[in-house]
C-alpha atoms as a PDB file:
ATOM      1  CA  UNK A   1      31.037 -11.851  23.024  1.00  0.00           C
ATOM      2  CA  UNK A   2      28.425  -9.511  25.363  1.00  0.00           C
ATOM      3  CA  UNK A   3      29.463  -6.153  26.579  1.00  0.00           C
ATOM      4  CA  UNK A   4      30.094  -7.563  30.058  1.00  0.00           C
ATOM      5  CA  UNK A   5      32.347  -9.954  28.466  1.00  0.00           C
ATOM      6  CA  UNK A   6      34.350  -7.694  26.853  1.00  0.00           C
ATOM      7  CA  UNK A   7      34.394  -5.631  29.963  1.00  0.00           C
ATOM      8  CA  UNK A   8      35.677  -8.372  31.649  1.00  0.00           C
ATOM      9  CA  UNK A   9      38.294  -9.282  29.069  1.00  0.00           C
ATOM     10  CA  UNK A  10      41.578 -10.242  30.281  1.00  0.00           C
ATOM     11  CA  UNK A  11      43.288  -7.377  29.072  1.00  0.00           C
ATOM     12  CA  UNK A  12      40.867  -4.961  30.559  1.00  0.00           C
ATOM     13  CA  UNK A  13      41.352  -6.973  33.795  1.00  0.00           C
ATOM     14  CA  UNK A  14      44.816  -6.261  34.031  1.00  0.00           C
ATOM     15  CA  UNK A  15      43.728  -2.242  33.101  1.00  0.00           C
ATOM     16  CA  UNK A  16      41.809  -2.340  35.917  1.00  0.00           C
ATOM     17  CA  UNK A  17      43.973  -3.666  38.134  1.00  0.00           C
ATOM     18  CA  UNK A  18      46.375  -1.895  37.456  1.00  0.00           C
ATOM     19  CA  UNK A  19      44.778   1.370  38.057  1.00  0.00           C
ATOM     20  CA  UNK A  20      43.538   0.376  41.249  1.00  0.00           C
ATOM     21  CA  UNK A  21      47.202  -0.496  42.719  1.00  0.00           C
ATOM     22  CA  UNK A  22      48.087   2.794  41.601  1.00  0.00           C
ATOM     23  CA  UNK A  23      45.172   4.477  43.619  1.00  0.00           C
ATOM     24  CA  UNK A  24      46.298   2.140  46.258  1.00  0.00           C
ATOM     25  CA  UNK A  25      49.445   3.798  45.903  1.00  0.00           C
ATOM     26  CA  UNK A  26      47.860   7.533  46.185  1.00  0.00           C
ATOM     27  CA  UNK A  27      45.840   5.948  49.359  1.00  0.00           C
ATOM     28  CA  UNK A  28      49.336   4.711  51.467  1.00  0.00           C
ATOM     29  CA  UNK A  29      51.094   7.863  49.988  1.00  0.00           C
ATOM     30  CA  UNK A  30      48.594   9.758  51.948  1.00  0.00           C
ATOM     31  CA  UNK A  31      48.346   7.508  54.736  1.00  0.00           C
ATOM     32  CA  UNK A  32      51.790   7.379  55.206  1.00  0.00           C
ATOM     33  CA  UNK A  33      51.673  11.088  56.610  1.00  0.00           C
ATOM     34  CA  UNK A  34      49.552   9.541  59.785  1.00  0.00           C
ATOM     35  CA  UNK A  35      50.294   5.960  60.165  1.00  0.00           C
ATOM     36  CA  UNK A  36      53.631   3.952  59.652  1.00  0.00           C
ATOM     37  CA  UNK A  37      54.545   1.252  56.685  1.00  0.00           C
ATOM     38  CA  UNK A  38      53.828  -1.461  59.435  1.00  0.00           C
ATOM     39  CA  UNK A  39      50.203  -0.116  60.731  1.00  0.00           C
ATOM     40  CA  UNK A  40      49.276   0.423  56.883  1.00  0.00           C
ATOM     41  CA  UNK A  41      50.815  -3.488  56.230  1.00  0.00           C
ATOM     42  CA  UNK A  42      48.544  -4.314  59.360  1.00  0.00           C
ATOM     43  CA  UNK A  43      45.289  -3.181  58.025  1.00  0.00           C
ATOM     44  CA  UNK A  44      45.806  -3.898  54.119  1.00  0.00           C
ATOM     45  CA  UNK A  45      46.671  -7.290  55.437  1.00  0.00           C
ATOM     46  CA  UNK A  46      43.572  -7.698  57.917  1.00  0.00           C
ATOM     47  CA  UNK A  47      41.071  -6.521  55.340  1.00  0.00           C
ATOM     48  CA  UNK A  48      42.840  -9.345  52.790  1.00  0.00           C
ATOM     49  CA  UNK A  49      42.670 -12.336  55.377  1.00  0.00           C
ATOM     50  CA  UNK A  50      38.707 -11.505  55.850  1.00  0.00           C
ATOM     51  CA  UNK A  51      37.864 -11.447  52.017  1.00  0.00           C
ATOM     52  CA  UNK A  52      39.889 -14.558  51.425  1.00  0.00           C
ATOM     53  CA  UNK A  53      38.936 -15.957  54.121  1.00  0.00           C
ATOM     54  CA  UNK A  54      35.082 -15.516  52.727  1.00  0.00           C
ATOM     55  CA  UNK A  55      36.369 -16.374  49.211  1.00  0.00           C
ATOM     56  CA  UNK A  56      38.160 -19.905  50.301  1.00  0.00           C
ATOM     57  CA  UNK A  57      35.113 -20.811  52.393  1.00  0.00           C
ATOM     58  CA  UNK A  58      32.572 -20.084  49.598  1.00  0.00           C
ATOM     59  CA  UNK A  59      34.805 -22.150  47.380  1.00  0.00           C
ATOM     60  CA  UNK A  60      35.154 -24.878  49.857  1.00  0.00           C
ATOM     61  CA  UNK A  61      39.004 -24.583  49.218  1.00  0.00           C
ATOM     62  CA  UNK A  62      40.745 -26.165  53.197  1.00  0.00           C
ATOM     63  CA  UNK A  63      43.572 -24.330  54.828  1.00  0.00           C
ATOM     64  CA  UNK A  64      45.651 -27.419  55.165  1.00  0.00           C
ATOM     65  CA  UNK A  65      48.474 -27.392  52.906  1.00  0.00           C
ATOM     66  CA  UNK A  66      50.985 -30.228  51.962  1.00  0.00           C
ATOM     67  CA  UNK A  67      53.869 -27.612  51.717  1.00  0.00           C
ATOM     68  CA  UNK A  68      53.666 -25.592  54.549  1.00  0.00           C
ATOM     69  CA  UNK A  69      57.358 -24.765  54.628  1.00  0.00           C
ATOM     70  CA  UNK A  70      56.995 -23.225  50.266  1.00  0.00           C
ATOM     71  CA  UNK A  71      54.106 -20.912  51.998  1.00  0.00           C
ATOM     72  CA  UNK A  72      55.947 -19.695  54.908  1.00  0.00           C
ATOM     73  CA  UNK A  73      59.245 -18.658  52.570  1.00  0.00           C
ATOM     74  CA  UNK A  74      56.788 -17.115  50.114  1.00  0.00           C
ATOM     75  CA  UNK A  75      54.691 -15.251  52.768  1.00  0.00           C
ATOM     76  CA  UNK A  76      57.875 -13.951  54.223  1.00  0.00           C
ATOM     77  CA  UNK A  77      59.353 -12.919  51.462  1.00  0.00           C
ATOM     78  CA  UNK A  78      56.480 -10.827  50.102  1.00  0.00           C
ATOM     79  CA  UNK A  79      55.389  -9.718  53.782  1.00  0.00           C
ATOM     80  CA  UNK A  80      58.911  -8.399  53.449  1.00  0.00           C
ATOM     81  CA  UNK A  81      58.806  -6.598  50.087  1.00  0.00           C
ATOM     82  CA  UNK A  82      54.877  -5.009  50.735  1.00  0.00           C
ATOM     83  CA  UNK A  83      56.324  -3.649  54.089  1.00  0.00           C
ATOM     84  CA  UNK A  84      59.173  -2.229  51.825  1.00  0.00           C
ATOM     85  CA  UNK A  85      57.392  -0.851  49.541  1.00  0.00           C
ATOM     86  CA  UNK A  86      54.956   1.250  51.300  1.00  0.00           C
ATOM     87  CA  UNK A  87      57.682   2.883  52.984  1.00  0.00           C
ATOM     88  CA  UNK A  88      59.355   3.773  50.056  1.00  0.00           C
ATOM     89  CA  UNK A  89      56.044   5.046  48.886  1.00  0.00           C
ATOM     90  CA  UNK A  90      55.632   7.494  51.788  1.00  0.00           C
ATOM     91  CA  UNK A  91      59.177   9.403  51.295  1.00  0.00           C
ATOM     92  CA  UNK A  92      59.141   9.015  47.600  1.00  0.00           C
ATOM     93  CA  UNK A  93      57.249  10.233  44.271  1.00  0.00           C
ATOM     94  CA  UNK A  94      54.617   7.921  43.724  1.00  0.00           C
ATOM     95  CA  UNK A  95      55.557   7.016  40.216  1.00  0.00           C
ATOM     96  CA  UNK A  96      59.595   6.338  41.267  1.00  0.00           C
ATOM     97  CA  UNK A  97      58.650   4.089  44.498  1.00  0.00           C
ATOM     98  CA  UNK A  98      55.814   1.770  41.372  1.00  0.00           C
ATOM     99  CA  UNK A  99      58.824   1.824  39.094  1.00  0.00           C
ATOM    100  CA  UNK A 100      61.642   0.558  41.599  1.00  0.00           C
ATOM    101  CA  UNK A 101      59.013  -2.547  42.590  1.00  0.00           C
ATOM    102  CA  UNK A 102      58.128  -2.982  38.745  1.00  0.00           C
ATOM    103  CA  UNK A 103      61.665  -3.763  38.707  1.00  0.00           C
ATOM    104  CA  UNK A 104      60.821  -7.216  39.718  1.00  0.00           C
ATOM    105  CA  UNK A 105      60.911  -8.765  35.913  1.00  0.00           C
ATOM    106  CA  UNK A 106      64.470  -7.182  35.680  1.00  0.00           C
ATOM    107  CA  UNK A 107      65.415  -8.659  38.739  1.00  0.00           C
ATOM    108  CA  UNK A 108      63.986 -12.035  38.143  1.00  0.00           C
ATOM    109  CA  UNK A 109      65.988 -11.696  34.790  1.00  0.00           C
ATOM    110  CA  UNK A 110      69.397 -10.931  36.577  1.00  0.00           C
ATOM    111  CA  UNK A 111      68.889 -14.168  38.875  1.00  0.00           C
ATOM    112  CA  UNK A 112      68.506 -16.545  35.576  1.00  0.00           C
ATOM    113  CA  UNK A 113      71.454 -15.159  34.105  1.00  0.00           C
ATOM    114  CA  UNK A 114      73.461 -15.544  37.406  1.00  0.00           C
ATOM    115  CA  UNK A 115      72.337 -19.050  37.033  1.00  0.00           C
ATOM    116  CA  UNK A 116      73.659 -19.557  33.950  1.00  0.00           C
ATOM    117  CA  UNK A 117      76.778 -18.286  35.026  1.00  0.00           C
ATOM    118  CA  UNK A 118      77.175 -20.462  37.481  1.00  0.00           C
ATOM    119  CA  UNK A 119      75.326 -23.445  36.548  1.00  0.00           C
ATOM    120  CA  UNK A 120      75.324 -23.650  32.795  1.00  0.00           C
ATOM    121  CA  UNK A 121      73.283 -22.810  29.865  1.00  0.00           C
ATOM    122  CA  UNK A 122      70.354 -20.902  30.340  1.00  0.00           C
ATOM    123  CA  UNK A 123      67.539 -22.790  29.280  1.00  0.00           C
ATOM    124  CA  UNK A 124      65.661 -20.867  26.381  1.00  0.00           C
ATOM    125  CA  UNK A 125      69.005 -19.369  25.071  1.00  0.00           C
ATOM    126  CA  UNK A 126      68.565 -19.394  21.442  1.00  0.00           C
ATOM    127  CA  UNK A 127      72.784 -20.455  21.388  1.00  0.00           C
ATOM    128  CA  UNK A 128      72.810 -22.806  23.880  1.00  0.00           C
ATOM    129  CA  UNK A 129      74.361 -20.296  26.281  1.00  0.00           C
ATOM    130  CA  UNK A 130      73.214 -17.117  27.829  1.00  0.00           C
ATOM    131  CA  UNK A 131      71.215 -15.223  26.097  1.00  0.00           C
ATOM    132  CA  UNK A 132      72.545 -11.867  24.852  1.00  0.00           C
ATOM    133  CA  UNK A 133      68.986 -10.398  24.705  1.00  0.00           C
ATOM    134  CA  UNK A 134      68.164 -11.482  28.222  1.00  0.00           C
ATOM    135  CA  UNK A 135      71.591  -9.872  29.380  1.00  0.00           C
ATOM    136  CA  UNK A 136      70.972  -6.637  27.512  1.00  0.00           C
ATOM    137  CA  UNK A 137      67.333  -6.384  29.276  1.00  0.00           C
ATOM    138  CA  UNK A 138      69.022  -6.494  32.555  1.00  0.00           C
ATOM    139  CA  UNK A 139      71.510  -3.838  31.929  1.00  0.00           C
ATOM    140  CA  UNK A 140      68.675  -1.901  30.251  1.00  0.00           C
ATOM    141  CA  UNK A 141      66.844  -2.273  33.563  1.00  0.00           C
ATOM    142  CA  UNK A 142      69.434  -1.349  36.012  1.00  0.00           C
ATOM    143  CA  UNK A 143      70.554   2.041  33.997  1.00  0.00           C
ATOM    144  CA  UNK A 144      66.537   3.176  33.997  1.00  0.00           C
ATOM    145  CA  UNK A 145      67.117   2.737  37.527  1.00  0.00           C
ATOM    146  CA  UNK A 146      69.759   4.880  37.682  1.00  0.00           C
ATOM    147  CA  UNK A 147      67.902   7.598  35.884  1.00  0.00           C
ATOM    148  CA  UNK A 148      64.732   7.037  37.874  1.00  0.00           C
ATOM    149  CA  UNK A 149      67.058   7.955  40.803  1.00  0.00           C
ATOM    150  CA  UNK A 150      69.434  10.708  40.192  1.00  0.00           C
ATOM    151  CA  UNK A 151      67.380  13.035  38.795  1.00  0.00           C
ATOM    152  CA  UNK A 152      64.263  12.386  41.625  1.00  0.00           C
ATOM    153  CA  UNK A 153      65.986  11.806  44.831  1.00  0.00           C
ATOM    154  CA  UNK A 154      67.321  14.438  47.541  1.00  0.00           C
ATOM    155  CA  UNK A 155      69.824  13.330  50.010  1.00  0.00           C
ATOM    156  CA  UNK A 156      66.944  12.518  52.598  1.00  0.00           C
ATOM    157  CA  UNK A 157      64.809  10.410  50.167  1.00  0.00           C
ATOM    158  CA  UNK A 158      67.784   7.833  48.990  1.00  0.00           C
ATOM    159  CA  UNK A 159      67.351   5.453  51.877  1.00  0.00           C
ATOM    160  CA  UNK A 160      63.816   5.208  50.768  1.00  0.00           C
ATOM    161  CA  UNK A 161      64.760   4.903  46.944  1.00  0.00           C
ATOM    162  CA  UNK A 162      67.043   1.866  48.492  1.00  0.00           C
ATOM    163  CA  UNK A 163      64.540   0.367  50.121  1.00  0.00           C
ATOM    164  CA  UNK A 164      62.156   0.726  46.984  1.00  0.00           C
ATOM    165  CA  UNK A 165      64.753  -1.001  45.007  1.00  0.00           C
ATOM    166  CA  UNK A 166      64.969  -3.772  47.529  1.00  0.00           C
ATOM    167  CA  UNK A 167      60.933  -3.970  47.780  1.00  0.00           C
ATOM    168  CA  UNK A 168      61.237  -5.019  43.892  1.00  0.00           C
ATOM    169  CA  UNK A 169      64.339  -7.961  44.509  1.00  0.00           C
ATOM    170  CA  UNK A 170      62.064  -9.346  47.124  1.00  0.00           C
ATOM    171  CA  UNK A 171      59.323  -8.996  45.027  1.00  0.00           C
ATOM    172  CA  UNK A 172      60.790 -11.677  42.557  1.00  0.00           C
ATOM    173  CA  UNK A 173      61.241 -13.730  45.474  1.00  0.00           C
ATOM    174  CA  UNK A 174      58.146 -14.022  46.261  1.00  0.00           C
ATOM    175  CA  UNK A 175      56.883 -14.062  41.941  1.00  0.00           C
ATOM    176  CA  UNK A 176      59.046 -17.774  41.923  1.00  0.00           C
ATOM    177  CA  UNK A 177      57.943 -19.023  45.211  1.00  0.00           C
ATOM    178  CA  UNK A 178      54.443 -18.576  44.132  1.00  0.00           C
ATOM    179  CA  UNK A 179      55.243 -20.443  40.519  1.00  0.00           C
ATOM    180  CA  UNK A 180      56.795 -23.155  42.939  1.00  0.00           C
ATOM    181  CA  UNK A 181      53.694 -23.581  44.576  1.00  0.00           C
ATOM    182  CA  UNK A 182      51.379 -23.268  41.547  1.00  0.00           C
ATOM    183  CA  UNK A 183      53.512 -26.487  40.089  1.00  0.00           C
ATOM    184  CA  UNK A 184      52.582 -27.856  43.502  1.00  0.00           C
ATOM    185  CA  UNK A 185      48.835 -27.467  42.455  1.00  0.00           C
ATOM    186  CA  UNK A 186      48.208 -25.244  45.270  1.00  0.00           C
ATOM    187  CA  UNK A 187      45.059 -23.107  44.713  1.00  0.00           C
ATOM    188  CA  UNK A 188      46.000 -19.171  44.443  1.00  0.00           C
ATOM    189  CA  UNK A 189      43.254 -18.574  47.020  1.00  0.00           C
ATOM    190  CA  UNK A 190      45.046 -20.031  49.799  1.00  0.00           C
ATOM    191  CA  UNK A 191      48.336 -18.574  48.722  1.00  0.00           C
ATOM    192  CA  UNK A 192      46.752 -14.954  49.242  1.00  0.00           C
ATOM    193  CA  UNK A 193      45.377 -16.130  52.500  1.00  0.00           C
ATOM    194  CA  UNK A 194      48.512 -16.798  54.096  1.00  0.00           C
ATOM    195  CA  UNK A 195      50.358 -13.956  52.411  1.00  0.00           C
ATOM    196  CA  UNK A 196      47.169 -11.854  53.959  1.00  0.00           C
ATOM    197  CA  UNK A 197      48.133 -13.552  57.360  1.00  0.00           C
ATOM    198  CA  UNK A 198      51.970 -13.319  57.259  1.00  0.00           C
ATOM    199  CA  UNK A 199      50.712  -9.524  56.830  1.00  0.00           C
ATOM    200  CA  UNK A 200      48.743  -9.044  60.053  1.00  0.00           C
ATOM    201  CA  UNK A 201      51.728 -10.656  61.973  1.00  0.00           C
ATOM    202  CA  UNK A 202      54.221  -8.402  60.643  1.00  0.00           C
ATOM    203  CA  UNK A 203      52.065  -5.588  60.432  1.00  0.00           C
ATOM    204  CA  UNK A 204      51.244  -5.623  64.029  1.00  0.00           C
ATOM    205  CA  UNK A 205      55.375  -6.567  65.007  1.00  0.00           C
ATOM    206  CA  UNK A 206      55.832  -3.638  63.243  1.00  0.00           C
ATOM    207  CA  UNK A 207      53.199  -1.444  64.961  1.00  0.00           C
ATOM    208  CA  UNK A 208      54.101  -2.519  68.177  1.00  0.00           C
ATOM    209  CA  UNK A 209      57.768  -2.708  68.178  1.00  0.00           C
ATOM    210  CA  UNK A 210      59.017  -0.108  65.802  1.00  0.00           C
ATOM    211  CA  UNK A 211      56.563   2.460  64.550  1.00  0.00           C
ATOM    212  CA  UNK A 212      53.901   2.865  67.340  1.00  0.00           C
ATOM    213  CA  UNK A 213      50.104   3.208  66.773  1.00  0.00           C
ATOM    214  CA  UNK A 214      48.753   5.854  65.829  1.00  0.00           C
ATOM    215  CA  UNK A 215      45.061   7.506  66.692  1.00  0.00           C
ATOM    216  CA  UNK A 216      42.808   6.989  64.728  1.00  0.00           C
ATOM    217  CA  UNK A 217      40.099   9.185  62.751  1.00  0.00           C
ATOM    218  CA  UNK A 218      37.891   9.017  60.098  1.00  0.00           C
ATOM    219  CA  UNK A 219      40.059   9.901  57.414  1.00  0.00           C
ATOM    220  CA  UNK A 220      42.500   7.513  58.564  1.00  0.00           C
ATOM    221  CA  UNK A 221      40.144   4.834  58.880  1.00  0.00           C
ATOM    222  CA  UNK A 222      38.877   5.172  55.409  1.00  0.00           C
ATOM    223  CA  UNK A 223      41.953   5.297  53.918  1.00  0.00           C
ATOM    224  CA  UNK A 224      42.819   2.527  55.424  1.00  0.00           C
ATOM    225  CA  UNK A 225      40.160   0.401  54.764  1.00  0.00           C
ATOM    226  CA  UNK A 226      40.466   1.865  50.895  1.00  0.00           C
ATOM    227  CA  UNK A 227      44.292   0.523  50.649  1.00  0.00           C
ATOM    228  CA  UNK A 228      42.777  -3.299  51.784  1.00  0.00           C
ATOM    229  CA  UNK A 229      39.666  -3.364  49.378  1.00  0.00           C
ATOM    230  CA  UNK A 230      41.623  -1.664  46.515  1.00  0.00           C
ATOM    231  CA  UNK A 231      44.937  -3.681  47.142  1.00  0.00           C
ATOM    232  CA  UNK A 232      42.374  -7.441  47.325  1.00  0.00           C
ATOM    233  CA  UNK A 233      40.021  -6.209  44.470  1.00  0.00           C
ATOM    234  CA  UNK A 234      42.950  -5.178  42.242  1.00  0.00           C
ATOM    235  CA  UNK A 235      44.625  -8.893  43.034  1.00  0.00           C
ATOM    236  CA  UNK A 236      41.578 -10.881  42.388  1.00  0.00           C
ATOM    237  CA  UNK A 237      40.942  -9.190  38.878  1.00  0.00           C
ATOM    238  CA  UNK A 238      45.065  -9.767  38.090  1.00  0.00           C
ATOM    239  CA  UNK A 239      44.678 -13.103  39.098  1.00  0.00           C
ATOM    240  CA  UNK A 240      41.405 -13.523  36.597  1.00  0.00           C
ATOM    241  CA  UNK A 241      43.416 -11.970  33.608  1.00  0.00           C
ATOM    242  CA  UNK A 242      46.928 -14.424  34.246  1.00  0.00           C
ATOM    243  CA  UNK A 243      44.108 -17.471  34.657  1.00  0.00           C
ATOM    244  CA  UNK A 244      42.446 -16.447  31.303  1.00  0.00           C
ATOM    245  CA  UNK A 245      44.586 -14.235  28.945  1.00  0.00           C
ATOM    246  CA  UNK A 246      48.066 -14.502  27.039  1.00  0.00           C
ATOM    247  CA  UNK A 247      50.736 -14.630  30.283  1.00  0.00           C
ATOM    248  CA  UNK A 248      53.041 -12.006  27.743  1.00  0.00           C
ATOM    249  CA  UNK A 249      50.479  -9.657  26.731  1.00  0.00           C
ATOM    250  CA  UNK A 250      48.885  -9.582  29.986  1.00  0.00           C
ATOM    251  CA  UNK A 251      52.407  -9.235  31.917  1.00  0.00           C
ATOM    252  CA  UNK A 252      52.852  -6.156  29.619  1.00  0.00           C
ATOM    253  CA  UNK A 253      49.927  -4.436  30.241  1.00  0.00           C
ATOM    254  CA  UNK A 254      50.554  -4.135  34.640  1.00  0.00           C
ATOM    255  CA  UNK A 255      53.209  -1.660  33.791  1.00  0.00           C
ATOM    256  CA  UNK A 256      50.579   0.938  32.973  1.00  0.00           C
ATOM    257  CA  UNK A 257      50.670   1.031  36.333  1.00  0.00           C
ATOM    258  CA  UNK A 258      53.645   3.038  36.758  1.00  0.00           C
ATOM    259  CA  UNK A 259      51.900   5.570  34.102  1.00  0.00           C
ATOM    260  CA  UNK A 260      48.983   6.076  36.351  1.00  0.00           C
ATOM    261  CA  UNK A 261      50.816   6.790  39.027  1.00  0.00           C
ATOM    262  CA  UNK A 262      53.215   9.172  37.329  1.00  0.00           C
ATOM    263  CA  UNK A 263      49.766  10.657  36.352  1.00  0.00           C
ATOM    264  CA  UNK A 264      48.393  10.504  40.061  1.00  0.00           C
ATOM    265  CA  UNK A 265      51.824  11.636  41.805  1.00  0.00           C
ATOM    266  CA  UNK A 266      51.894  15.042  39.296  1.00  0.00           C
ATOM    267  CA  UNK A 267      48.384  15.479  39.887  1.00  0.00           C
ATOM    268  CA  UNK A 268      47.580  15.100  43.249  1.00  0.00           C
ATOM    269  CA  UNK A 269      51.413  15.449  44.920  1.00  0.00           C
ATOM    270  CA  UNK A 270      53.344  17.815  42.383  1.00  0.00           C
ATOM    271  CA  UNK A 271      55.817  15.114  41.985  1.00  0.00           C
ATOM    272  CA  UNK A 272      58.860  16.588  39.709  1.00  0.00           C
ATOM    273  CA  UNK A 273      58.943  15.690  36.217  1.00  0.00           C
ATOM    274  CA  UNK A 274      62.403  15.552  34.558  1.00  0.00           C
ATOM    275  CA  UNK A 275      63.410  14.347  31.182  1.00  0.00           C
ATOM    276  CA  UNK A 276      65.691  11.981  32.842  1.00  0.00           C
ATOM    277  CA  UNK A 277      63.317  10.582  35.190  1.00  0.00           C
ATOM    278  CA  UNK A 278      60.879  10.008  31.916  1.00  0.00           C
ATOM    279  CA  UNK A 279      63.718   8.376  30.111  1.00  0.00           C
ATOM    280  CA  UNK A 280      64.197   5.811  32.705  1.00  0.00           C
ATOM    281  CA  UNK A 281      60.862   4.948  33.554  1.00  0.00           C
ATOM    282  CA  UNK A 282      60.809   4.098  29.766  1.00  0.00           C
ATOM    283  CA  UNK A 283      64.138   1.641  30.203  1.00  0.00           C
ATOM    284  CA  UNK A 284      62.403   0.064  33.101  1.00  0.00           C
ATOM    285  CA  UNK A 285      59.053  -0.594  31.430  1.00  0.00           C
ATOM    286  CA  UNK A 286      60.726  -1.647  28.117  1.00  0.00           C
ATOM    287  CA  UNK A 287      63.325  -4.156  29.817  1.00  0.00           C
ATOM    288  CA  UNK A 288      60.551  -5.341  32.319  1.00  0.00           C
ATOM    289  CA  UNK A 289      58.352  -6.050  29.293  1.00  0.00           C
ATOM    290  CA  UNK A 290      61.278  -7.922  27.092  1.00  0.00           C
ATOM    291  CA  UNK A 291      62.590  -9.982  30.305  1.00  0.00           C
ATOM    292  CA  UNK A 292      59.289 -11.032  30.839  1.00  0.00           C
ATOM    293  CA  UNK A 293      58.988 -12.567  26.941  1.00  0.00           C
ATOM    294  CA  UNK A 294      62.447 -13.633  26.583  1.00  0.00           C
ATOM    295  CA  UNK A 295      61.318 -15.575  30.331  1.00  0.00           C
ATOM    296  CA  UNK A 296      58.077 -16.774  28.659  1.00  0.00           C
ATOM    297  CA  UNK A 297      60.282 -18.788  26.044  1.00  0.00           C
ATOM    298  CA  UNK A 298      60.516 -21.480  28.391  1.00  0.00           C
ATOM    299  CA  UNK A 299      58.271 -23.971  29.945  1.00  0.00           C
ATOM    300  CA  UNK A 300      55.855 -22.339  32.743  1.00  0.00           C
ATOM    301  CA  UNK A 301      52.597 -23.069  34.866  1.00  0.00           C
ATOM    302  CA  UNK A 302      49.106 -22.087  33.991  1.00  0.00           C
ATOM    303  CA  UNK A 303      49.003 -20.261  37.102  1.00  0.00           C
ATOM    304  CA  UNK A 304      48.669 -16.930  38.184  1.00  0.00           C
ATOM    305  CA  UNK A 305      51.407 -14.573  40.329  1.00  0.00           C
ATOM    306  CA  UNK A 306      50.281 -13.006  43.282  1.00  0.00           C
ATOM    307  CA  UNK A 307      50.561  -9.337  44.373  1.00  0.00           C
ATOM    308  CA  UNK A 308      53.455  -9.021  46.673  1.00  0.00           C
END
């Protein structure tokens, strides 16, 4: 293997990406004291639809899709979670607003026990019924979240902390849908181009019809244009390590993104540090990391999720 090559490993991929979501994270924290979630959504959207846009036309990929209907739940779902999330982001530490969306394994986790609850079996239960480990992982989960929370949160900031926690259900949402459509054959390409697009339109809704615009400036502007290049380059290079790596390993390694921006939010916005707040970052990471393998038992596409 060359040095590039191992530079461009998948595990150093997923590094890499995510590092840059958590600078994406500093760049909306910091946004977020000039422009609202919706304008941010609007612009991290509109610099996405252009570099797709160049990326489906250089690969000769169409727009026309069999399944229109499987994009427009998917888009809306994750249109709805990124709009969530970067408003939790502006009233919260950075590293508690990455940890409640991180939650997304746990929540994906909750929804196949619930299933097997009400449908049956779980499929990959090692007894033929749920599975105990699978159960514990969500409990794990949910009491790092209450951790995260208590010990982080004033009175003022727990609508956002709701609305974080939300951002991470609807993030799961959106992981499935995009496994639905990968067992569709759709290309990921053209998945992130219509997430990109749902973006603009409910960025600009947003804009126009809740938060307001804002002037502009040249801070603004480049942090603006900062959270759309870091946000697409940090996808494409997760995409590239789920396409070529171990799906488990790989998974494990995007929740070092919650470390860098623990890292970034002491650094750069004196975010509190509290033992309990530590502790449940740790249950988070550690039950987002087992539902994710205990998940992996079963039968799933070669395809890559998509940043919601």
């Amino acid at each position: 293997m060359t040095p590039q090559q191992r530079l461009m490993s998948p595990p150093l991929l997923m590094i890499y990406a995510a590092f840059l979501f958590s600078l994406m994270g500093v760049c909306v924290k910091l946004a977020s004291a000039q422009y609202g979630a919706g304008e941010i959504v609007l612009y991290r959207s509109l610099v996405g639809l252009v570099l797709m846009g160049a990326v489906l036309h250089w690969r000769g990929i169409a727009l026309g899709t069999r399944v229109p209907a499987m994009h427009f739940w998917r888009s809306l779902s994750g249109t709805a979670a990124l709009c969530l999330w970067f408003y939790a982001i502006g009233g919260l530490p950075l590293a508690t607003a990455m940890t409640l969306n991180y939650m997304s394994s746990v929540w994906i986790a909750l929804f196949l026990v619930g299933g097997a609850v009400l449908l049956g079996p779980a499929r990959g239960s090692t007894d033929g019924g749920i599975d105990g480990r699978l159960v514990a992982a969500v409990l794990a989960g949910f009491a790092g979240v209450a951790l995260v929370l208590r010990p982080t949160l004033e009175q003022d900031q727990l609508w956002h902390g709701l609305m974080g926690l939300l951002s991470g259900l609807l993030s799961a949402t959106a992981y499935l849908q995009v496994t639905a459509l990968g067992r569709v054959g759709e290309p990921g390409e053209r998945i992130v181009f219509y997430f990109s697009a749902a973006g603009v339109v409910a960025g600009a809704a947003l804009t126009v019809f809740a938060d307001g615009s804002s002037p502009h400036d040249w801070h603004g502007a480049a942090l603006l244009l900062s959270i759309g290049m870091l946000a697409t380059t940090a996808q494409w290079m997760m995409t590239r390590a789920y396409a070529s790596g171990a799906t488990l390993g790989i998974a494990a390694l995007q929740y070092l993104g919650i470390v860098f921006g623990f890292v970034f939010g002491v650094w750069l916005f004196d975010d509190p540090v509290t033992t309990m707040s530590l502790a449940g970052m740790a249950l988070i990471i550690g039950a987002g990391v087992a539902a994710t393998q205990l998940r992996g038992r079963t039968p799933a596409p070669a395809t890559a999720p998509t940043e919601t």
